[in-house]
C-alpha atoms as a PDB file:
ATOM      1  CA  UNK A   1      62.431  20.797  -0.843  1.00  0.00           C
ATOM      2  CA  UNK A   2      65.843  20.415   0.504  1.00  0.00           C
ATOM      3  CA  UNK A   3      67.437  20.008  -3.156  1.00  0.00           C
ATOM      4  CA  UNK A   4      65.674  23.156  -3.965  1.00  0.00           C
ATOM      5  CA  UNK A   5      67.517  24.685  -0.828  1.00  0.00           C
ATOM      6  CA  UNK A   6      70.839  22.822  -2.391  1.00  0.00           C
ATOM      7  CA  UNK A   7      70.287  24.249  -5.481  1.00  0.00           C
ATOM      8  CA  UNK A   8      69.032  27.997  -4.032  1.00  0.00           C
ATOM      9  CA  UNK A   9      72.231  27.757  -1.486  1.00  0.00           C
ATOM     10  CA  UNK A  10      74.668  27.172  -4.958  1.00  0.00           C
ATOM     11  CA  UNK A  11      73.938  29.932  -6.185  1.00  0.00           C
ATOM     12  CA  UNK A  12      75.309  32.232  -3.006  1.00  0.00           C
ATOM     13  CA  UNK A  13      78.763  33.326  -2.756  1.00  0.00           C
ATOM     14  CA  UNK A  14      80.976  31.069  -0.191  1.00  0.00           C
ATOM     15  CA  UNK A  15      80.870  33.746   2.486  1.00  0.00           C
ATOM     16  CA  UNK A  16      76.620  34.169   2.292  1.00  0.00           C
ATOM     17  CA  UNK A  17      77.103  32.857   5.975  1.00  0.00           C
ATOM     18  CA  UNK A  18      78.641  36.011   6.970  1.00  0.00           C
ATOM     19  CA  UNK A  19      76.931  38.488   4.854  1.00  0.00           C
ATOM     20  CA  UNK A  20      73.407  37.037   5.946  1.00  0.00           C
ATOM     21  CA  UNK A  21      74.859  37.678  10.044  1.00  0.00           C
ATOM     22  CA  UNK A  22      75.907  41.196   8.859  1.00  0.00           C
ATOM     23  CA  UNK A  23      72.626  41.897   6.835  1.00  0.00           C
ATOM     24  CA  UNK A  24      70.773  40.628  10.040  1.00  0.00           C
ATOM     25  CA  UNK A  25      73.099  43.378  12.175  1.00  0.00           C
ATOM     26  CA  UNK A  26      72.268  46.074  10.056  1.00  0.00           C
ATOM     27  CA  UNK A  27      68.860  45.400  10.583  1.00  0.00           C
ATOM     28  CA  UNK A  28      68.415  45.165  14.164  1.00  0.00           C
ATOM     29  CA  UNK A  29      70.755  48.740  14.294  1.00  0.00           C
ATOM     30  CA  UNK A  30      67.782  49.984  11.912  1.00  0.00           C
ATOM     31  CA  UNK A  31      65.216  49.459  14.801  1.00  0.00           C
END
């Protein structure tokens, strides 16, 4: 499981940390 996660978390850009917090943002200002 975790190399899947490796190989899933590869594939994201090097900022996915950020746009995941910003994604998660816009959706709590959608509730």
């Amino acid at each position: 499981m975790s190399e899947d996660w490796s190989l899933l978390l590869s594939f994201f850009p090097s900022n996915w940390v950020e746009l995941a917090a910003e994604t998660d943002v816009l959706k709590k200002l959608r509730k």
